[in-house]
Protein backbone atom coordinates (compact mmCIF):
# COMPACT_ATOMS: atom_id res chain seq x y z
CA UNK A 1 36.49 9.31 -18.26
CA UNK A 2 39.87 8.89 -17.04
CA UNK A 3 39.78 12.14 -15.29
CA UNK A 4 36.82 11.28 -13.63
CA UNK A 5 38.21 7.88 -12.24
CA UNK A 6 41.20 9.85 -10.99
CA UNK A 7 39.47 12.50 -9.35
CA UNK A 8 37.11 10.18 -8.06
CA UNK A 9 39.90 7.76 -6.55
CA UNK A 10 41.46 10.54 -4.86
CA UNK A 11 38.88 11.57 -3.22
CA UNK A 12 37.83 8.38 -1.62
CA UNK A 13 41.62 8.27 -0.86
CA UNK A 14 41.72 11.58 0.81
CA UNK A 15 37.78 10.62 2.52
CA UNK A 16 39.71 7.59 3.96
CA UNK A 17 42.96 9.30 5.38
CA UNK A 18 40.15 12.18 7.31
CA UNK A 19 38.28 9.21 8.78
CA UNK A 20 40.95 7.04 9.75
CA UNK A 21 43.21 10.44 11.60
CA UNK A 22 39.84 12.01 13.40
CA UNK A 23 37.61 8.70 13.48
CA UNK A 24 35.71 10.25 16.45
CA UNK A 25 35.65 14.20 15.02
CA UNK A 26 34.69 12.30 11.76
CA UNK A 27 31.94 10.13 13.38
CA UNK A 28 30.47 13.10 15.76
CA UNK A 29 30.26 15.45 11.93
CA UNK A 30 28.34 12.47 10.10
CA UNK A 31 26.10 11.63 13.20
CA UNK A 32 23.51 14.19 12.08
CA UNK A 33 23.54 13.26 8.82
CA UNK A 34 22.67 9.53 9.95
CA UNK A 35 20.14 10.04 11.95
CA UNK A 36 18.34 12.41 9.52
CA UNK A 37 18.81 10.05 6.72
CA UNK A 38 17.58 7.18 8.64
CA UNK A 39 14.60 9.49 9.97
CA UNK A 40 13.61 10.12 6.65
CA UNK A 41 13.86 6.41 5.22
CA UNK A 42 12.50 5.12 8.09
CA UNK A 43 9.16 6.69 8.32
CA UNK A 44 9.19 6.25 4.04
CA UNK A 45 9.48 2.84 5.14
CA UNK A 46 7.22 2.49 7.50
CA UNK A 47 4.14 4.96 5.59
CA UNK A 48 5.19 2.82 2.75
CA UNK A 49 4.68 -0.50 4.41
CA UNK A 50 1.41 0.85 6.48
CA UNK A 51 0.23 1.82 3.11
CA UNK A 52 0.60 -1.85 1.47
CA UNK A 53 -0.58 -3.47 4.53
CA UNK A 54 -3.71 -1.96 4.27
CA UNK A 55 -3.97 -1.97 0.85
CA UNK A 56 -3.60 -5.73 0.80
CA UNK A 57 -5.71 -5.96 3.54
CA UNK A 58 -8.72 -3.92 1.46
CA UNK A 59 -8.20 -6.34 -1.46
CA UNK A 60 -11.25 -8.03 -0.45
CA UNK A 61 -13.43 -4.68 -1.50
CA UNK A 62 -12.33 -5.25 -5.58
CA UNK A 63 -11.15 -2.98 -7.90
CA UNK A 64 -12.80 -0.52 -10.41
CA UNK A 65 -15.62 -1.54 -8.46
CA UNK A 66 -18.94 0.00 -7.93
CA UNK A 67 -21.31 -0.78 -5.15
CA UNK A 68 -25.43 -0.21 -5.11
CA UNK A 69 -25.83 0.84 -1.10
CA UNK A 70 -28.31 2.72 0.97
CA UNK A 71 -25.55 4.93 2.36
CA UNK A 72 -22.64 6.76 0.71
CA UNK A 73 -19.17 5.70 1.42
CA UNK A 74 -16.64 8.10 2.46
CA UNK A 75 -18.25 11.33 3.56
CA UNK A 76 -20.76 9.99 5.48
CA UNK A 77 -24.48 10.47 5.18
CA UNK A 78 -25.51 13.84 4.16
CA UNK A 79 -26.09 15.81 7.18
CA UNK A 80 -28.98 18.17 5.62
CA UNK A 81 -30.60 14.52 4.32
CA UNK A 82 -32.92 13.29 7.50
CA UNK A 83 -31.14 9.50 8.38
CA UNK A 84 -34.41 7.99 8.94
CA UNK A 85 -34.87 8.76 4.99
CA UNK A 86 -31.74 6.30 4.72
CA UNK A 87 -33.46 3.46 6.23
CA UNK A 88 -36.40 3.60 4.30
CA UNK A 89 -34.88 3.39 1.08
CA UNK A 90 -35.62 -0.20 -0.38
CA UNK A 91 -33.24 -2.58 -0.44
CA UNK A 92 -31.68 -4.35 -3.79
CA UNK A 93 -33.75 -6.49 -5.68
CA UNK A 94 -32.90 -10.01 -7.56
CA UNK A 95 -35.12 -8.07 -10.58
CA UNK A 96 -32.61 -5.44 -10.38
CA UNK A 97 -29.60 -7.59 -10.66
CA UNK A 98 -30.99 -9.18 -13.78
CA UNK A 99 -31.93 -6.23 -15.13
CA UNK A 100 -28.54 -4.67 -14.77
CA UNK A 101 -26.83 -7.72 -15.98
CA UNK A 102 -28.94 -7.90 -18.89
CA UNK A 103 -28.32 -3.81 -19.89
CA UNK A 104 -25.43 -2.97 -18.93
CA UNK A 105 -23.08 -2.08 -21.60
CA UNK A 106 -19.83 -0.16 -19.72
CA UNK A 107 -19.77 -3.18 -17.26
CA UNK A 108 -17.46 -6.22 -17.14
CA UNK A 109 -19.12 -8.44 -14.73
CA UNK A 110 -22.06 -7.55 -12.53
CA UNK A 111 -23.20 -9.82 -9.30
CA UNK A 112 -25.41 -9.95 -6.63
CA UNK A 113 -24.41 -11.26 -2.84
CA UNK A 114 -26.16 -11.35 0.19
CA UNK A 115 -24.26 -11.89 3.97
CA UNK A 116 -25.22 -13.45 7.24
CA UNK A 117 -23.49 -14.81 10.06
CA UNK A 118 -24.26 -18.29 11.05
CA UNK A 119 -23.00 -21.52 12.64
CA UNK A 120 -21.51 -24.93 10.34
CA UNK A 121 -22.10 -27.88 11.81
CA UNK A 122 -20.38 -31.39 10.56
CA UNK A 123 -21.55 -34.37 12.92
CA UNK A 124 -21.24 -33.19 16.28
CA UNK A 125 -18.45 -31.03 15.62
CA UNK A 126 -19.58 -27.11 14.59
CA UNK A 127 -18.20 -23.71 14.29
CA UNK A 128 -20.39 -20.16 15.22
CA UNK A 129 -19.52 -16.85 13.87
CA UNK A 130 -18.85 -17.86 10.50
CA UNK A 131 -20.00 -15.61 7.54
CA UNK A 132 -22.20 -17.34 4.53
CA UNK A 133 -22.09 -15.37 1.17
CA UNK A 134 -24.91 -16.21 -1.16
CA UNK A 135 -23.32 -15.22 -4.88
CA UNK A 136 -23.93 -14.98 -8.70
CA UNK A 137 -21.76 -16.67 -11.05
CA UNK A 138 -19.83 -13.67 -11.75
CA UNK A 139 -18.97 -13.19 -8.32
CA UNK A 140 -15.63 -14.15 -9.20
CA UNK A 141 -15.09 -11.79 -12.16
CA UNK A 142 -15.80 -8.96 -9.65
CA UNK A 143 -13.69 -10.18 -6.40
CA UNK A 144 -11.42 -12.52 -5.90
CA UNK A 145 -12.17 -16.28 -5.26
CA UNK A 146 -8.26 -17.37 -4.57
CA UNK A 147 -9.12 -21.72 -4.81
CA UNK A 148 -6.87 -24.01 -2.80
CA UNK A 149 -7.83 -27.24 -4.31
CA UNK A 150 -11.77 -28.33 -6.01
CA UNK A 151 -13.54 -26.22 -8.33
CA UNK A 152 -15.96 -23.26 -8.38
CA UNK A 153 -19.71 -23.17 -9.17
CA UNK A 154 -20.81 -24.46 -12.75
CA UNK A 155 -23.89 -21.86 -13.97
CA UNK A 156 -26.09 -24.70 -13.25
CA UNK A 157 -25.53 -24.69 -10.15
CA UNK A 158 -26.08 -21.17 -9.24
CA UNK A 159 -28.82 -21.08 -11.28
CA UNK A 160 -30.58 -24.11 -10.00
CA UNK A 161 -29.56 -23.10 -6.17
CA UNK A 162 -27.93 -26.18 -6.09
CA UNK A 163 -27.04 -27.75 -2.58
CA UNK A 164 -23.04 -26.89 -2.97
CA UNK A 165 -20.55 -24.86 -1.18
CA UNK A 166 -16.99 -23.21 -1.19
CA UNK A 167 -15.32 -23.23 2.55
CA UNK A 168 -12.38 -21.33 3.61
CA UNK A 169 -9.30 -22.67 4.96
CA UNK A 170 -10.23 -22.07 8.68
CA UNK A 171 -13.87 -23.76 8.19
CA UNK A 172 -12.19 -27.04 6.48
CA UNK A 173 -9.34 -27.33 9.44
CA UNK A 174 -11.95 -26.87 11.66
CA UNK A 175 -14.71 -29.17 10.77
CA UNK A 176 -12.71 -31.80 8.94
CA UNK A 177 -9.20 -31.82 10.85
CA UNK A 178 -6.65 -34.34 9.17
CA UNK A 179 -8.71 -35.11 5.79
CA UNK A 180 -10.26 -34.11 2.56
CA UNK A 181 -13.59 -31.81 3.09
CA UNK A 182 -14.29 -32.13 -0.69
CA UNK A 183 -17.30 -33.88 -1.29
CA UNK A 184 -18.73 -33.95 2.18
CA UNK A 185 -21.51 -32.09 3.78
CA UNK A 186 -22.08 -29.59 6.39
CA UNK A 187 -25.02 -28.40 7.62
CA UNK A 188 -26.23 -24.57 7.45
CA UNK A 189 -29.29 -23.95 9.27
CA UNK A 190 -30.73 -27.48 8.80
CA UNK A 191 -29.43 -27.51 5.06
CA UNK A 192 -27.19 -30.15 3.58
CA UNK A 193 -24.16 -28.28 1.83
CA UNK A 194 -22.03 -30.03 -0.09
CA UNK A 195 -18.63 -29.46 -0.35
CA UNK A 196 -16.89 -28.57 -3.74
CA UNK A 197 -14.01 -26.11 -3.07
CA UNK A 198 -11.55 -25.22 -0.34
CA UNK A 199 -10.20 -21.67 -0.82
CA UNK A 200 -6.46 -20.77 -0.26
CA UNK A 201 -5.67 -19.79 3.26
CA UNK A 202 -4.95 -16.18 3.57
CA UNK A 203 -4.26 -15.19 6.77
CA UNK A 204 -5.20 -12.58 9.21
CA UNK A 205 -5.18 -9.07 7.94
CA UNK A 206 -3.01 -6.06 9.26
CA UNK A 207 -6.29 -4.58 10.37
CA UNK A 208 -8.40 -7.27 10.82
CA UNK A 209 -10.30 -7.31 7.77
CA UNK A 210 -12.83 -10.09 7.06
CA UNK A 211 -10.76 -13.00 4.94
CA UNK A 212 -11.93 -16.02 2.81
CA UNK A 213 -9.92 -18.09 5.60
CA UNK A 214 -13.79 -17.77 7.68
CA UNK A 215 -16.34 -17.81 4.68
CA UNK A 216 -18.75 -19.96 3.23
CA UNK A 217 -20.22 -19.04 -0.04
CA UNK A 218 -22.96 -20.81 -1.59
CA UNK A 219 -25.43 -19.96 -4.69
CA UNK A 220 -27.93 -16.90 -4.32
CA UNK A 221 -30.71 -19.43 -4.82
CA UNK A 222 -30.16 -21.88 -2.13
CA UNK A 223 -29.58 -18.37 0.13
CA UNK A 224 -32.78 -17.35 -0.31
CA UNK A 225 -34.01 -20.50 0.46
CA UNK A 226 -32.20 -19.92 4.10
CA UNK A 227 -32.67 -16.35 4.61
CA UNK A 228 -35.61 -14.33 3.90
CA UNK A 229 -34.52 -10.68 1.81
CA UNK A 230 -37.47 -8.41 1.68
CA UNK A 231 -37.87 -5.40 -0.30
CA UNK A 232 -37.65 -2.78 2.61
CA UNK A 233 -37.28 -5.35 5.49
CA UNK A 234 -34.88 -8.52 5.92
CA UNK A 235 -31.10 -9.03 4.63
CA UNK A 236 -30.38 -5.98 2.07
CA UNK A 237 -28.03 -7.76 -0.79
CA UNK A 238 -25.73 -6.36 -2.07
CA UNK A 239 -25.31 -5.10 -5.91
CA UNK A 240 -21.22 -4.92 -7.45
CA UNK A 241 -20.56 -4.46 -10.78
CA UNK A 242 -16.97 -4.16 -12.09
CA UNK A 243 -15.85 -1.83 -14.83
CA UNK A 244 -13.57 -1.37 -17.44
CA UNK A 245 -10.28 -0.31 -17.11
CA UNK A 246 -10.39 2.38 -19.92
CA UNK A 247 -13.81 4.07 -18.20
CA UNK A 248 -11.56 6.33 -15.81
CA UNK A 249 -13.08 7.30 -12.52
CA UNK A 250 -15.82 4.32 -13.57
CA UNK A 251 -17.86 7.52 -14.52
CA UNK A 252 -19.64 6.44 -17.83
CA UNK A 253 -20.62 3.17 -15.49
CA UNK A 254 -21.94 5.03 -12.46
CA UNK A 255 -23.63 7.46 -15.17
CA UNK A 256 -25.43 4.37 -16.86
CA UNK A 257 -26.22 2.83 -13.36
CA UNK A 258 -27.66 6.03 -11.96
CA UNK A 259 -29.91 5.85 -15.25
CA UNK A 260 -30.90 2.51 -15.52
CA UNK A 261 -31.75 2.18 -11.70
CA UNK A 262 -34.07 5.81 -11.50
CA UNK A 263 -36.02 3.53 -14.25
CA UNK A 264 -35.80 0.20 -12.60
CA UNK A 265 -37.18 1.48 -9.72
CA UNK A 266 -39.58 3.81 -11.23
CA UNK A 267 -38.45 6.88 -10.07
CA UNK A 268 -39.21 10.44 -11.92
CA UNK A 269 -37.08 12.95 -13.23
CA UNK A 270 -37.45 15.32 -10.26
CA UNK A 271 -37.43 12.69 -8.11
CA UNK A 272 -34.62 11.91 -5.56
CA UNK A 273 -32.66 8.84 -5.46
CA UNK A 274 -33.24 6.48 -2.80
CA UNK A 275 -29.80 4.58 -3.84
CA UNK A 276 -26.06 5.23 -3.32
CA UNK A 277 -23.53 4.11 -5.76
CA UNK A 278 -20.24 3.64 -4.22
CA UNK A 279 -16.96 2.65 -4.91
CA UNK A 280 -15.04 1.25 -2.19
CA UNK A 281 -11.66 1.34 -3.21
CA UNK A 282 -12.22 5.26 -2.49
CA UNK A 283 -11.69 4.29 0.86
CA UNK A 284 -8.49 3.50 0.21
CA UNK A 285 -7.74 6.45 -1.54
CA UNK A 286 -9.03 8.46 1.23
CA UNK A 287 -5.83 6.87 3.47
CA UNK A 288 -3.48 8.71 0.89
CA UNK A 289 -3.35 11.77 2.54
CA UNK A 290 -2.70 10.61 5.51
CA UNK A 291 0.03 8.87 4.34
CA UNK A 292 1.12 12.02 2.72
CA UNK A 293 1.16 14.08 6.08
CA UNK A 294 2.96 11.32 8.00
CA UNK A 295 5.77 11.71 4.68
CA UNK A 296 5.64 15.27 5.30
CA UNK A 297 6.03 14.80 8.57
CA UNK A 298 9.56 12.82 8.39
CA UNK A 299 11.36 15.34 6.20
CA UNK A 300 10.56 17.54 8.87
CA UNK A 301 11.84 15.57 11.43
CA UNK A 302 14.94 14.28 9.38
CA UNK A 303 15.59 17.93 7.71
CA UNK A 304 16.38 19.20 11.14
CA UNK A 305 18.93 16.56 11.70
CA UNK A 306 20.50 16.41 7.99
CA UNK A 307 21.12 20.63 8.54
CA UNK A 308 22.86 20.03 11.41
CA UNK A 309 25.16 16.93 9.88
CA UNK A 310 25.56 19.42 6.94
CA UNK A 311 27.03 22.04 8.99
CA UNK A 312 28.95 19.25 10.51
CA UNK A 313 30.39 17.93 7.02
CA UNK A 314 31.36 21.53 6.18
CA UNK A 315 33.21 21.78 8.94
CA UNK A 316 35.65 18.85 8.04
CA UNK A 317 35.68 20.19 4.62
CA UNK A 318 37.29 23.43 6.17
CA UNK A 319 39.28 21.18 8.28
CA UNK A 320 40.34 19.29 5.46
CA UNK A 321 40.94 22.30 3.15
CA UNK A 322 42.98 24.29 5.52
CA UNK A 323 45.41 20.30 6.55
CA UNK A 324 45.85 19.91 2.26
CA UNK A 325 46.82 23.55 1.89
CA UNK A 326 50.50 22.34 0.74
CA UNK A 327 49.23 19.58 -0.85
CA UNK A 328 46.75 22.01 -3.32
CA UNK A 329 49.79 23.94 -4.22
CA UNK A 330 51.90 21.45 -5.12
CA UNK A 331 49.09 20.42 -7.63
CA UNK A 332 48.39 23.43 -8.91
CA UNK A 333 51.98 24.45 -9.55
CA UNK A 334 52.44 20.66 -11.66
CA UNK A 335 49.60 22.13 -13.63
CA UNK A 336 46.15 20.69 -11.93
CA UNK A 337 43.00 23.30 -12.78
CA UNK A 338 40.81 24.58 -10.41
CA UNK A 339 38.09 22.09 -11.39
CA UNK A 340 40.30 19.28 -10.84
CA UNK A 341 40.84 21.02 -6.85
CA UNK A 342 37.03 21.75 -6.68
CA UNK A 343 35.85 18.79 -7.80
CA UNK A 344 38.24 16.61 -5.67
CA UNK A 345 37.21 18.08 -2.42
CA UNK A 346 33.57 18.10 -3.55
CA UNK A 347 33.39 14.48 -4.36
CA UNK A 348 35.26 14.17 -1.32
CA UNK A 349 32.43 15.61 0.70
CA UNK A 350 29.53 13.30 -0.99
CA UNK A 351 31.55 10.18 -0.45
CA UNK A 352 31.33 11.21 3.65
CA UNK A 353 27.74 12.01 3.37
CA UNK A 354 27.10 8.53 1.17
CA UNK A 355 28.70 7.01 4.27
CA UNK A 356 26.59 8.72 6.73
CA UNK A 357 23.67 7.69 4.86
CA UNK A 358 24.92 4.51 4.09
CA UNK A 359 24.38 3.78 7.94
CA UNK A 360 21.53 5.29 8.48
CA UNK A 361 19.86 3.00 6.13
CA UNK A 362 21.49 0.11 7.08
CA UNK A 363 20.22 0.43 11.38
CA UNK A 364 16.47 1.07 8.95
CA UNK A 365 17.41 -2.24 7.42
CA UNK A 366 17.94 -4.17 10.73
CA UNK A 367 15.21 -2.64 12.49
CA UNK A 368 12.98 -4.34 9.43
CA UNK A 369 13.77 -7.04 11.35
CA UNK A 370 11.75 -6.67 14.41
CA UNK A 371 8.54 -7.95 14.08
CA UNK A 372 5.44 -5.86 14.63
CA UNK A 373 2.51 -7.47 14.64
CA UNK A 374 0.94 -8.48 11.69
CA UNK A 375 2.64 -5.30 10.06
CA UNK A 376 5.18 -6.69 7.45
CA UNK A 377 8.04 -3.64 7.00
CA UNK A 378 10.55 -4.37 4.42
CA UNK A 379 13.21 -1.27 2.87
CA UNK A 380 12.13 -0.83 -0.92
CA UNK A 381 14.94 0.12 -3.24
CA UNK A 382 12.93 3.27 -3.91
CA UNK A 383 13.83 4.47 -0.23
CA UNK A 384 17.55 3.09 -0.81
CA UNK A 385 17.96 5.41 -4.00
CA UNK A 386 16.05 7.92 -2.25
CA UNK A 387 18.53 8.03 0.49
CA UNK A 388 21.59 7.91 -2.00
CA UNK A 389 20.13 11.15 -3.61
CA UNK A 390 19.65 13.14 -0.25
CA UNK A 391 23.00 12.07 0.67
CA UNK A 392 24.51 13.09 -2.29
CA UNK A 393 22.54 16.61 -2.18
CA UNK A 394 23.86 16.78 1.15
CA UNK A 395 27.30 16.32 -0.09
CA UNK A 396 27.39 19.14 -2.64
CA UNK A 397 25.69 21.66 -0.41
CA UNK A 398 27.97 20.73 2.36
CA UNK A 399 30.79 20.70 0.11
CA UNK A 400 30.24 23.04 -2.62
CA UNK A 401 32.11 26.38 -0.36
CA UNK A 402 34.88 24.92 1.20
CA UNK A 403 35.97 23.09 -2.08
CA UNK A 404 35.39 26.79 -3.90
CA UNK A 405 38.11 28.27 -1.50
CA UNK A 406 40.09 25.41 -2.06
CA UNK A 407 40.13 26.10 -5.98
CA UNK A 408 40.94 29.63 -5.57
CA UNK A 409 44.24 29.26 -3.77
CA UNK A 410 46.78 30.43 -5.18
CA UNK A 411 49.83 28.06 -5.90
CA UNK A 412 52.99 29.88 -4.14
CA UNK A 413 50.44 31.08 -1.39
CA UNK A 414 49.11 28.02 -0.51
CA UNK A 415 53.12 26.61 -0.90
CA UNK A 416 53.98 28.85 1.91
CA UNK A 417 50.91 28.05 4.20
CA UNK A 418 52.25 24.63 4.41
């Protein structure tokens, strides 16, 4: 250990003296090494924060969820399957919901919710374009129903299709500016609502994705009472049913859905299914690879740079090597090894290249600071220890021949050089 400390105090001591005597020949070497470290850790940074921005912003979809559509998610719809073949398929039934929540044994919580857009009146004061959610109970078992202050729906309630709602943020500041919304009415399409529940305010999305800040949700019940859903015609509702986190992939659930649907509906064994089960958070799998290419893409960009600060950093090495020739002799004829030489100058070369990095990621750091948008970008310590390692890879490669010819000098030789 003491060796170590030694070795590694002398190099920083030696790192220091070739800084300070060639600043600029110093700073021109590690330029290329900065810029390709902060190339790197700033696109990490920025696929990193892309990827949590949208993430966040998908929340709303649930996880380990699985959807009953008309369409499939992802790919498309099948171009060999005629499209018209897509509309026809019947839309989600109330009978099926119940049957489903009744059966199924690999789900956790199964609900039913139908969408339209509408406009909220209070008194003369009213709001267009906002979206009412009819729900089950366990609506908030499968997504997430974030309260600000008053309550959910009792079972009654949804059951009975009582007369109650939950706003969101936006719909309370808008229709009841400066006071308490709970227990007061609104009216949706000539029904009295009453108020129950204000959910927390969340904000608009990175990409503009719908939030509870604009929502309305009410019972199924009173929905239907609202909205007319047909079986082919009318609002198609939609069937989510969460699983388990132990069924990976959610395959034993799609398997028993698939099943228990073809038998709902009626359908025969060589008969095709006029359903799609879907699971949205594939969607935001799907991004992943893009994310990968833009990663890909930066070490690319940054490995161009980082050879050319290498070659740079070997070059002071040399430099450095060929100034301390005296200085090696001396300490090889007072009895220093050659690993004690090599080792010096290598650690020398890593603590230039930790410095190059070092600013690289700190100009990533203050750039976090711009704003863009709605996109929050913030440095993780997993691109800060990222950029340590590359730096310190950079060091030994950079380092590893000129400190080898170093250790090989011999001690009167490299006496009389000086």
């Amino acid at each position: 250990m003491g060796i170590f400390l030694k070795l590694l105090g002398e190099s920083i001591r030696f790192a220091w003296q070739v800084l300070s005597t060639n600043l600029l020949r110093t700073m021109l070497s590690l330029l290329g090494v900065t810029i390709g470290i902060m190339l790197i850790i700033a696109v990490f940074t920025v696929v990193d924060s892309l990827e949590k921005n949208i993430k966040e912003s998908l929340d709303f979809l649930g996880s380990n969820v699985v959807t009953v559509d008309k369409f499939p998610f992802g790919t498309g719809p099948d171009p060999d399957y005629p499209w018209w073949k897509y509309f026809r398929r019947p839309n989600n039934s109330y009978k099926e919901y119940e049957y489903m929540t009744a059966n199924l044994k690999n789900a956790a919580a199964v609900t039913i919710v139908a969408r339209r857009a509408t406009t909220v009146k209070n008194g003369s004061s009213s709001i267009s374009g906002i979206d009412i959610y009819g729900i089950s109970y366990q609506y908030q078992d499968v997504y997430e129903v974030p309260l600000g202050f008053g309550r959910y729906f009792t079972q009654q309630e949804i059951e009975g299709g009582r007369s109650v709602a939950l706003i969101g943020d936006e719909v309370a500041k808008s229709l009841f500016p400066n006071e308490n919304p709970i227990g007061k009415d609104i009216k949706v399409r000539g029904y009295k609502m009453r108020i129950i529940g204000v959910m927390e305010r969340e904000g608009e999305s990175f990409i503009g994705t719908p939030s509870n800040d604009d929502r309305i949700y009410i019972p199924y019940k009173a929905f239907t009472k609202m909205y007319y859903i047909g079986r082919q015609w009318g609002i198609n509702p939609s069937i989510a049913v969460k699983g388990y986190d132990a069924d990976i992939g959610l395959v034993e659930l799609q398997n028993e859905m698939e099943g228990m649907l073809r038998k709902v509906r009626g359908l025969k064994p060589k008969t095709e299914s006029d359903f799609a089960l879907n699971r949205p958070e594939a969607l935001v799998e799907a991004l992943g690879g893009i994310f990968d290419i833009l990663g890909r893409a930066g070490w690319v960009i940054g490995g161009f740079s980082i050879l050319v600060g290498g070659f740079g950093i070997m070059n002071i090495m040399f430099v450095s090597v060929q100034e301390r020739t005296k200085i090696i002799g001396i300490q090889k004829s007072l009895g220093a090894k050659n690993y004690f030489i090599l080792f010096q100058f290598l650690f020398e070369s890593i603590f230039l290249c930790l410095i190059g990095g070092g600013v690289g990621v700190l100009i990533v750091y203050l750039l976090t600071f711009i704003p863009v948008g709605n996109l929050e970008i913030a440095l993780s310590m997993k691109n800060v220890l990222l950029a340590t390692v590359v730096s310190s890879i950079i060091g030994i490669a950079s380092g590893i021949i000129p400190s080898a010819k170093a250790a090989r000098l011999d001690p009167v030789d490299a006496m009389r050089a000086g």
